[in-house]
PDB file of N, CA and C in Angstrom:
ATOM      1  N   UNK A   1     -13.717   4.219  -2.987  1.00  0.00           N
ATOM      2  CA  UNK A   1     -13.863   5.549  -3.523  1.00  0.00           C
ATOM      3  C   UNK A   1     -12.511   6.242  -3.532  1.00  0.00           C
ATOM      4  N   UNK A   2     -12.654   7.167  -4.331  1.00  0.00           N
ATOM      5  CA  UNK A   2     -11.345   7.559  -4.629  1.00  0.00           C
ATOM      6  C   UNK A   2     -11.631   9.198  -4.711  1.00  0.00           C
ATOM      7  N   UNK A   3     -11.104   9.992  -4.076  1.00  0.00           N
ATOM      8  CA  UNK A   3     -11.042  11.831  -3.580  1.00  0.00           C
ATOM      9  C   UNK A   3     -10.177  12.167  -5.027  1.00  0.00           C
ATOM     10  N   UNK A   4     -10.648  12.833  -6.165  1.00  0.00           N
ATOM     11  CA  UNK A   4     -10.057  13.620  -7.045  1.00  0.00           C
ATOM     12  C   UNK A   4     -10.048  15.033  -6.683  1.00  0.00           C
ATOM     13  N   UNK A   5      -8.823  15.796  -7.038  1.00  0.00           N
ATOM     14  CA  UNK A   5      -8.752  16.822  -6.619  1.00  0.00           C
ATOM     15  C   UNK A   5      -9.323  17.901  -7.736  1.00  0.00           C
ATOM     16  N   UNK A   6      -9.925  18.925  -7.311  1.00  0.00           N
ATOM     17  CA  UNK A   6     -10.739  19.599  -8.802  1.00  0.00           C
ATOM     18  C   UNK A   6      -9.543  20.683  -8.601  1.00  0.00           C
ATOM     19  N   UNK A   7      -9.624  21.467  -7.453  1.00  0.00           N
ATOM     20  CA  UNK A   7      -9.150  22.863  -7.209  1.00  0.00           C
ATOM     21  C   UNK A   7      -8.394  23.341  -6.446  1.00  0.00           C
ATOM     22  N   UNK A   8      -7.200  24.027  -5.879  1.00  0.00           N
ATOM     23  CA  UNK A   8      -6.437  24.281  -4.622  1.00  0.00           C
ATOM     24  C   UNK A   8      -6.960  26.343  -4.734  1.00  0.00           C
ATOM     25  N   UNK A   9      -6.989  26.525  -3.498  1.00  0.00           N
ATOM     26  CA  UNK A   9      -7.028  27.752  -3.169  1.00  0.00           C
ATOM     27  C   UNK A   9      -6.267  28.374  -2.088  1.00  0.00           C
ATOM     28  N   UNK A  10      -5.453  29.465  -2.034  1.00  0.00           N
ATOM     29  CA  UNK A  10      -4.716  29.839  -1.272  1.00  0.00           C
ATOM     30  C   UNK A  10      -5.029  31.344  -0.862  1.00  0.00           C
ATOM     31  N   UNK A  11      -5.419  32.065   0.584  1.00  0.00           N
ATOM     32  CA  UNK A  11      -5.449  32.811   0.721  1.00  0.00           C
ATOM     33  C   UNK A  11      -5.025  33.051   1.661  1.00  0.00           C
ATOM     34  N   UNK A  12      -4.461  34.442   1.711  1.00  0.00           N
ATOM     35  CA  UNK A  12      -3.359  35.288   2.866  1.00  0.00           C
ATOM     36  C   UNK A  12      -4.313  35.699   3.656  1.00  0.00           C
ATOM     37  N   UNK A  13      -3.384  35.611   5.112  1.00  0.00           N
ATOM     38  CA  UNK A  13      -4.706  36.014   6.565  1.00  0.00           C
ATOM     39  C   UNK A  13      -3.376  37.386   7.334  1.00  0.00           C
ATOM     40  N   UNK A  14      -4.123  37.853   8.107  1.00  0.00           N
ATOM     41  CA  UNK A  14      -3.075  38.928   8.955  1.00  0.00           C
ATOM     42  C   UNK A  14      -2.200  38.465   9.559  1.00  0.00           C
ATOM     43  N   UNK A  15      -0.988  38.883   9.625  1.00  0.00           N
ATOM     44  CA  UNK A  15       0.653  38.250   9.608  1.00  0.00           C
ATOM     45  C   UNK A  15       0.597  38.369  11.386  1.00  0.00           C
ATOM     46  N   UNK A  16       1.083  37.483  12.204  1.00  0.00           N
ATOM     47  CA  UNK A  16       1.146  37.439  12.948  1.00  0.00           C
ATOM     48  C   UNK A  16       2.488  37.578  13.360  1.00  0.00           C
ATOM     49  N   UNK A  17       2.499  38.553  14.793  1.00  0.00           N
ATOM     50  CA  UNK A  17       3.935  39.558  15.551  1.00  0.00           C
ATOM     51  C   UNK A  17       3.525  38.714  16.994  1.00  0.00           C
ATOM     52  N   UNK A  18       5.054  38.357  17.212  1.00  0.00           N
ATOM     53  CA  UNK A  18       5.673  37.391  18.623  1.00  0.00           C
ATOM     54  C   UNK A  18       6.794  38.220  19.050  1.00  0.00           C
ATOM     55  N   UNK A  19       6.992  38.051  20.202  1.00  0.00           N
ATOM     56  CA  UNK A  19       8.465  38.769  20.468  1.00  0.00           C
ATOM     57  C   UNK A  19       9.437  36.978  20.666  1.00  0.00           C
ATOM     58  N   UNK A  20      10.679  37.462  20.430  1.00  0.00           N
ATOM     59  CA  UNK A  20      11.540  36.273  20.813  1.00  0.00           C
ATOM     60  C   UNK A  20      12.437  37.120  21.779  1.00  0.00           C
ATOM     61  N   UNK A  21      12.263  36.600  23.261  1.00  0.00           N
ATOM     62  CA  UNK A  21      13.512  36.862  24.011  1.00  0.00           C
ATOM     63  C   UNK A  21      14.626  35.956  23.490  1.00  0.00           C
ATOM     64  N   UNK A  22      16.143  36.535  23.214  1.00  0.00           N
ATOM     65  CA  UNK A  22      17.302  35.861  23.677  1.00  0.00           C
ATOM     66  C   UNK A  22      18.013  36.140  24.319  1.00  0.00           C
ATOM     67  N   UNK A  23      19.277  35.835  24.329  1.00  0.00           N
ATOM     68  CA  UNK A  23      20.605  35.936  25.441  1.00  0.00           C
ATOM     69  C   UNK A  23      20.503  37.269  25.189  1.00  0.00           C
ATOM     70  N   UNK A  24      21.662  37.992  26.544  1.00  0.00           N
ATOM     71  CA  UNK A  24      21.538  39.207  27.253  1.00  0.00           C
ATOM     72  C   UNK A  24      20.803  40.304  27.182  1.00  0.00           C
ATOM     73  N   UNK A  25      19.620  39.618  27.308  1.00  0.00           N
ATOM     74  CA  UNK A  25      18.547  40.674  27.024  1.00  0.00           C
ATOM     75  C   UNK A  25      17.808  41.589  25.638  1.00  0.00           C
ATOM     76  N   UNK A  26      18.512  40.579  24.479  1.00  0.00           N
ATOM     77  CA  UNK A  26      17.948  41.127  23.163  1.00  0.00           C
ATOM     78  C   UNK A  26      16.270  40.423  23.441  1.00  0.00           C
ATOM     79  N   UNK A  27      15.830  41.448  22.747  1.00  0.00           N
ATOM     80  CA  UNK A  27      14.732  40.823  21.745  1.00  0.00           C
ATOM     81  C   UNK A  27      14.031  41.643  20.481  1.00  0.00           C
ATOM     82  N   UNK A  28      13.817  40.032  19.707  1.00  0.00           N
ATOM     83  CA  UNK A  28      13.694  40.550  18.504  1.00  0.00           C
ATOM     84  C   UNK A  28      11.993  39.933  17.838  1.00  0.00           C
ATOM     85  N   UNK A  29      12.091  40.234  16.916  1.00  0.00           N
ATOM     86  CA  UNK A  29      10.588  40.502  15.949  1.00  0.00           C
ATOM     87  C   UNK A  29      10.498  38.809  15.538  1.00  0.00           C
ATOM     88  N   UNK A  30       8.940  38.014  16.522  1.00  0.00           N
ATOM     89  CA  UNK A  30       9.093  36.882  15.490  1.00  0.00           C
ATOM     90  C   UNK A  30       7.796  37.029  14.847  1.00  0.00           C
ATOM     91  N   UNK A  31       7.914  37.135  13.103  1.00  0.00           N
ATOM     92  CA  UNK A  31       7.236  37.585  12.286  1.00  0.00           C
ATOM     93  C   UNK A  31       6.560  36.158  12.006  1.00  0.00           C
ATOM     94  N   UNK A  32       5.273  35.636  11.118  1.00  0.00           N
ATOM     95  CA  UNK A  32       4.540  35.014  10.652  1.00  0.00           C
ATOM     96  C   UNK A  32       3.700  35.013   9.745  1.00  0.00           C
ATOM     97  N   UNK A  33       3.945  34.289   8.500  1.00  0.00           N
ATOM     98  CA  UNK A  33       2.899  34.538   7.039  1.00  0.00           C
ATOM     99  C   UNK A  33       2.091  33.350   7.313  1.00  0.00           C
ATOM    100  N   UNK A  34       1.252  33.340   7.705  1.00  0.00           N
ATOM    101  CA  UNK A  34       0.087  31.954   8.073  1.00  0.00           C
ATOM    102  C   UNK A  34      -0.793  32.470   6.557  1.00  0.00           C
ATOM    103  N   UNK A  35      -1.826  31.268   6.157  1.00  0.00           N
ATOM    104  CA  UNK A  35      -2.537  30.983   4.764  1.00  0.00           C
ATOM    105  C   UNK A  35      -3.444  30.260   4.947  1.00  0.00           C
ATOM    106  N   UNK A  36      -4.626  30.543   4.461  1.00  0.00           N
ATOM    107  CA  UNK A  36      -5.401  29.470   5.119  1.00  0.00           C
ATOM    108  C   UNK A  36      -5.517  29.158   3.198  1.00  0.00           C
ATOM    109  N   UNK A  37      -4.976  27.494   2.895  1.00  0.00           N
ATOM    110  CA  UNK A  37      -5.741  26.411   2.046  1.00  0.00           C
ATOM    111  C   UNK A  37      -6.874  25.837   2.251  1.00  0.00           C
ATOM    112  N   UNK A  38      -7.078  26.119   1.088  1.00  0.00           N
ATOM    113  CA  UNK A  38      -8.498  25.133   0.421  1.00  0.00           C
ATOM    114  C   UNK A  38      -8.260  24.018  -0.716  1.00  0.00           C
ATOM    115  N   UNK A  39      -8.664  22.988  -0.740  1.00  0.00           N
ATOM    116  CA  UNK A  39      -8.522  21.903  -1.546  1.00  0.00           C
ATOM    117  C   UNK A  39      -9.479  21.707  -1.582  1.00  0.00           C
ATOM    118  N   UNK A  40     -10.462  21.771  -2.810  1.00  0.00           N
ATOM    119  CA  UNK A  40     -11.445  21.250  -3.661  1.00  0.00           C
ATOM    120  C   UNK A  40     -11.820  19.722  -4.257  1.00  0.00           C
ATOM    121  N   UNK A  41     -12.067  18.831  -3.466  1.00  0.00           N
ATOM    122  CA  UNK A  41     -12.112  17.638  -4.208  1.00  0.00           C
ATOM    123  C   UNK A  41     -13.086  16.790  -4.759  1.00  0.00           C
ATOM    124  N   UNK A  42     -13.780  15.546  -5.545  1.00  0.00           N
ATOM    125  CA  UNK A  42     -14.921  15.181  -5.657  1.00  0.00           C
ATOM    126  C   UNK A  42     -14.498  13.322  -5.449  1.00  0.00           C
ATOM    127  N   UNK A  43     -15.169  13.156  -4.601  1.00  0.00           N
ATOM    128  CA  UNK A  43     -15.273  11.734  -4.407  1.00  0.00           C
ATOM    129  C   UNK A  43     -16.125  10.701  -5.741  1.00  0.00           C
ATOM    130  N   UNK A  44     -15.112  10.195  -6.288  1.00  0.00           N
ATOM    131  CA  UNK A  44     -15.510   9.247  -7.708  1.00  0.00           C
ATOM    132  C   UNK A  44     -15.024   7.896  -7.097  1.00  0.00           C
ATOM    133  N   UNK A  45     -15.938   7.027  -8.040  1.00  0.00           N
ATOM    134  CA  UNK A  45     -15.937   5.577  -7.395  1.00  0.00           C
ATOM    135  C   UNK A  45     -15.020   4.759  -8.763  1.00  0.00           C
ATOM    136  N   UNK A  46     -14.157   4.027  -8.317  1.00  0.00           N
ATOM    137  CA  UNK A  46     -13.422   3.696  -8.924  1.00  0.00           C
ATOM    138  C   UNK A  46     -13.533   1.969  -9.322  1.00  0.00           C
ATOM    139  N   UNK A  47     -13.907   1.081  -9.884  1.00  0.00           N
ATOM    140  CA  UNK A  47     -13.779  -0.118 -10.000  1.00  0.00           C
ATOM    141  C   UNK A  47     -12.540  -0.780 -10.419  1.00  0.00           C
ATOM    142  N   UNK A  48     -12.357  -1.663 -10.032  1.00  0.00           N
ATOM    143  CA  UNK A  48     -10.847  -2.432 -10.137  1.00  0.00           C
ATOM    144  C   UNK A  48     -10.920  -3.966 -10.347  1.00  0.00           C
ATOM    145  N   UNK A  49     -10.613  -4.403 -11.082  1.00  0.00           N
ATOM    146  CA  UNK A  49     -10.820  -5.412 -11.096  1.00  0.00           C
ATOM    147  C   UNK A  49     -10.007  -6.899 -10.389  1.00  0.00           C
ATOM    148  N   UNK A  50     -10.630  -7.540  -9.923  1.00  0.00           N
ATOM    149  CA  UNK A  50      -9.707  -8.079  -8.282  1.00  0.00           C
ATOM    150  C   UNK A  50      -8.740  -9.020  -9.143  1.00  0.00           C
ATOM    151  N   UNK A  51      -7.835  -9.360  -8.474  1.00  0.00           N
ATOM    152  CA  UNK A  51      -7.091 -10.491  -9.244  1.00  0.00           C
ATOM    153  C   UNK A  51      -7.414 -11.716  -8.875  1.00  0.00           C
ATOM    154  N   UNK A  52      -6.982 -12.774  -9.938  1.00  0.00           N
ATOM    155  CA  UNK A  52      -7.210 -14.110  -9.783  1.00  0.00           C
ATOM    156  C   UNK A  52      -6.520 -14.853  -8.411  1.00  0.00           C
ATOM    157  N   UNK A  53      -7.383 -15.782  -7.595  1.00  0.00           N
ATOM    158  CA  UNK A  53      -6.369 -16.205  -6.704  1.00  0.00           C
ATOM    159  C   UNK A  53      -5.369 -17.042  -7.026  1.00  0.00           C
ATOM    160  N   UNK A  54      -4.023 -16.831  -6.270  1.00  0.00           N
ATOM    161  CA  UNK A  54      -3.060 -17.397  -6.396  1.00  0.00           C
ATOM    162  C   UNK A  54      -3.431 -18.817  -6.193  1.00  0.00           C
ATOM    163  N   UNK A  55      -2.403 -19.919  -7.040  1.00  0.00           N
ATOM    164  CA  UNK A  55      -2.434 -21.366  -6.610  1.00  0.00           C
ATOM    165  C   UNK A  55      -1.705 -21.296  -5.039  1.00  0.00           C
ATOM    166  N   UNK A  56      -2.034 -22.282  -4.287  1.00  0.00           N
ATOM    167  CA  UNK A  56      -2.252 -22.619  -3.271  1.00  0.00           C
ATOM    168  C   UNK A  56      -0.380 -22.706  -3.278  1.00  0.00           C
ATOM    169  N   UNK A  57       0.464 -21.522  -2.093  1.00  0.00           N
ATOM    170  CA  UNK A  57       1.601 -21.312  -1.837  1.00  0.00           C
ATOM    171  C   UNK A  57       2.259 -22.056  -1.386  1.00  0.00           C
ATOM    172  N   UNK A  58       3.489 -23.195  -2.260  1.00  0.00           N
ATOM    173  CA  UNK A  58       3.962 -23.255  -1.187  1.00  0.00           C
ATOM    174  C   UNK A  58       4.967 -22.742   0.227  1.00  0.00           C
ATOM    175  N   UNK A  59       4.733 -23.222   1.401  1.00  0.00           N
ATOM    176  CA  UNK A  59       5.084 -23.027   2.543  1.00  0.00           C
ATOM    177  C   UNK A  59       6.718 -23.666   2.680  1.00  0.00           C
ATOM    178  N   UNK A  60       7.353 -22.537   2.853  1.00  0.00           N
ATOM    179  CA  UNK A  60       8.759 -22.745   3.103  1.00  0.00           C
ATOM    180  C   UNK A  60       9.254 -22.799   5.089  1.00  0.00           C
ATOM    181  N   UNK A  61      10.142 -23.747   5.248  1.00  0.00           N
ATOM    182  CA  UNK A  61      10.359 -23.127   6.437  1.00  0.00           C
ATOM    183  C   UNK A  61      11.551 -22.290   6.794  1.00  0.00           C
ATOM    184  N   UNK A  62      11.682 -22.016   8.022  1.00  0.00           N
ATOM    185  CA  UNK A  62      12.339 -20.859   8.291  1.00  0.00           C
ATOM    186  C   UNK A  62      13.921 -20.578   7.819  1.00  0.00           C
ATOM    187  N   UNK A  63      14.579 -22.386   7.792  1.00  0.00           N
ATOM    188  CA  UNK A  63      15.973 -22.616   7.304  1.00  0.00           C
ATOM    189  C   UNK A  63      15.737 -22.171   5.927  1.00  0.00           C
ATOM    190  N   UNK A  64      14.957 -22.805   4.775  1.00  0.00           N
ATOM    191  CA  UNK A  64      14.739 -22.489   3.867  1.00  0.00           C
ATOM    192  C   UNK A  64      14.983 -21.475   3.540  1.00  0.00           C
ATOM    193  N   UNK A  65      14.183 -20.610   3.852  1.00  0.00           N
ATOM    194  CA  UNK A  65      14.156 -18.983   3.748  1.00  0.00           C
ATOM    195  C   UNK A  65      15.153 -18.096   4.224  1.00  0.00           C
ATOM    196  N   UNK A  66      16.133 -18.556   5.153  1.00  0.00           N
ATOM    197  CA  UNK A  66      17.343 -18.254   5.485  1.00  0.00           C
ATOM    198  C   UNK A  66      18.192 -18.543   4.411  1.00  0.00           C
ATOM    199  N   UNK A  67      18.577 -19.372   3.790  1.00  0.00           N
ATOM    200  CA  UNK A  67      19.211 -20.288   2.741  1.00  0.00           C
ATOM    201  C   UNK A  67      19.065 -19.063   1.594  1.00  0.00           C
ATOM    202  N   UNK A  68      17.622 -18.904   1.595  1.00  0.00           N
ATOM    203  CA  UNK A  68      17.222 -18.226  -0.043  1.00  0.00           C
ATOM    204  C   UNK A  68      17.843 -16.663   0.237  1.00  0.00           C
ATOM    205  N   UNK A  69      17.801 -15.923   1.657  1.00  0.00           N
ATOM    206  CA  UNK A  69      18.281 -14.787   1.680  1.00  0.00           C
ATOM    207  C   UNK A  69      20.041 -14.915   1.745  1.00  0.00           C
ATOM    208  N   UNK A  70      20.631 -15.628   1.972  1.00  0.00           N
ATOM    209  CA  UNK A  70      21.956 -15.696   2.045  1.00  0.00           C
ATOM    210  C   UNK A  70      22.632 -16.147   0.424  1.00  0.00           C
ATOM    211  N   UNK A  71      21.635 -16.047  -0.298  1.00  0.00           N
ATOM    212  CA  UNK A  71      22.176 -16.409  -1.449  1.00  0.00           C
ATOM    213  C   UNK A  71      22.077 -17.459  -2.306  1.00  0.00           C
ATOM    214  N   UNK A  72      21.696 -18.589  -1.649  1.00  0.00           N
ATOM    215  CA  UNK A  72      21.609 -19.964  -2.052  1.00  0.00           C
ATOM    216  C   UNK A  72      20.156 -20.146  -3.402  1.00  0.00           C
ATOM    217  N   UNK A  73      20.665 -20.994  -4.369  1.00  0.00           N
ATOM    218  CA  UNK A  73      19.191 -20.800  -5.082  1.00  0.00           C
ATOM    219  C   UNK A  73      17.895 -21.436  -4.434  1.00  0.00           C
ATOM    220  N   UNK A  74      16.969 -21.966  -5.056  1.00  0.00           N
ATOM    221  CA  UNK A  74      15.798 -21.924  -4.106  1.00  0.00           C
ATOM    222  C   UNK A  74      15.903 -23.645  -4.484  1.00  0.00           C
ATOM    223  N   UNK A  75      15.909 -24.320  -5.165  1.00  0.00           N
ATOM    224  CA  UNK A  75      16.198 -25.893  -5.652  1.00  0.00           C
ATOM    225  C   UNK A  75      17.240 -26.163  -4.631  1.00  0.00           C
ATOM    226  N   UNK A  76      18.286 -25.695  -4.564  1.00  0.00           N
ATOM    227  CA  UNK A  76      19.540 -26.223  -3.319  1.00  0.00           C
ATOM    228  C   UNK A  76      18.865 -25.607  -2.010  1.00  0.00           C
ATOM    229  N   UNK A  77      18.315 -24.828  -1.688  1.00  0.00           N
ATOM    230  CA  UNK A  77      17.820 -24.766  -0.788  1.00  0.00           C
ATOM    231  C   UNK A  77      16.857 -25.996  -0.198  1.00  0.00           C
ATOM    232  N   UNK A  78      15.734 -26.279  -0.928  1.00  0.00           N
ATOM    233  CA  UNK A  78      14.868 -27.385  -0.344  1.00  0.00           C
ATOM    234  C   UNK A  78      15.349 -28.618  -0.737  1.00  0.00           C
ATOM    235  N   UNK A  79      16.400 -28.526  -1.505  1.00  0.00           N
ATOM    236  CA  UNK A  79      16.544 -30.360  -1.361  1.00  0.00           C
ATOM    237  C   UNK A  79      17.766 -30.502  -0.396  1.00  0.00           C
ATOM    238  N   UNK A  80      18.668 -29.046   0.244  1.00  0.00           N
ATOM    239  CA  UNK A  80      18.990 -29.392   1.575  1.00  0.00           C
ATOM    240  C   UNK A  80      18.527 -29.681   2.766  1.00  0.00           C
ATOM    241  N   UNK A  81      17.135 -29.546   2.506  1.00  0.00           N
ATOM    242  CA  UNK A  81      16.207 -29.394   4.118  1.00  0.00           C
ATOM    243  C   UNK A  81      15.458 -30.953   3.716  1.00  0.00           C
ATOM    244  N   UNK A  82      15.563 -31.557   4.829  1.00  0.00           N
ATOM    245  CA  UNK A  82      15.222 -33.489   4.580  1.00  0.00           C
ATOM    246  C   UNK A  82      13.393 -33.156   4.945  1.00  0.00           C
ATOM    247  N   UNK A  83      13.000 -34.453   4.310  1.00  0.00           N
ATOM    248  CA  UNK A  83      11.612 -34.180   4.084  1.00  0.00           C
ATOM    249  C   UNK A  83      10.926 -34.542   5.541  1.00  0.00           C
ATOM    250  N   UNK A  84       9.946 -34.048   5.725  1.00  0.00           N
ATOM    251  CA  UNK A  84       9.242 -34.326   7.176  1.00  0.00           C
ATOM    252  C   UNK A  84       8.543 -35.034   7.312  1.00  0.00           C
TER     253      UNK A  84
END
């Protein structure tokens, strides 16, 4: 399922007053615009269609894959690694 959004709503609430102590004894006004949101959404069902499975991977080993990140193509890679 998939949450579509229909609507956003935004409404202002009473501003909220803090004091802030600082150094040598100031203090000053800590002010606050708080909002309370609303998001409106409708849950729709989405179908997808799965993909075909992959042919059966082959399995590289770890030199291999070292080889392929350092640059090397992927043919010189496995016909450097001797067969098992």
């Amino acid at each position: 399922q998939l949450a579509c959004p229909l609507d956003l709503g935004c409404h202002s609430v009473p501003k909220g007053r803090r004091r802030t102590y600082r150094a040598h004894g100031r203090i000053n006004a800590f002010m606050s615009n708080p909002c309370h949101i609303e998001l409106f959404a409708e849950a729709r069902e989405v179908n997808i269609a799965k993909a075909a499975a992959p042919a059966e991977a082959q399995k590289r080993s770890v030199r291999v894959l070292r080889r392929l990140v350092n640059g090397a193509s992927a043919t010189k890679a496995v016909a450097a690694v001797p067969a098992q």
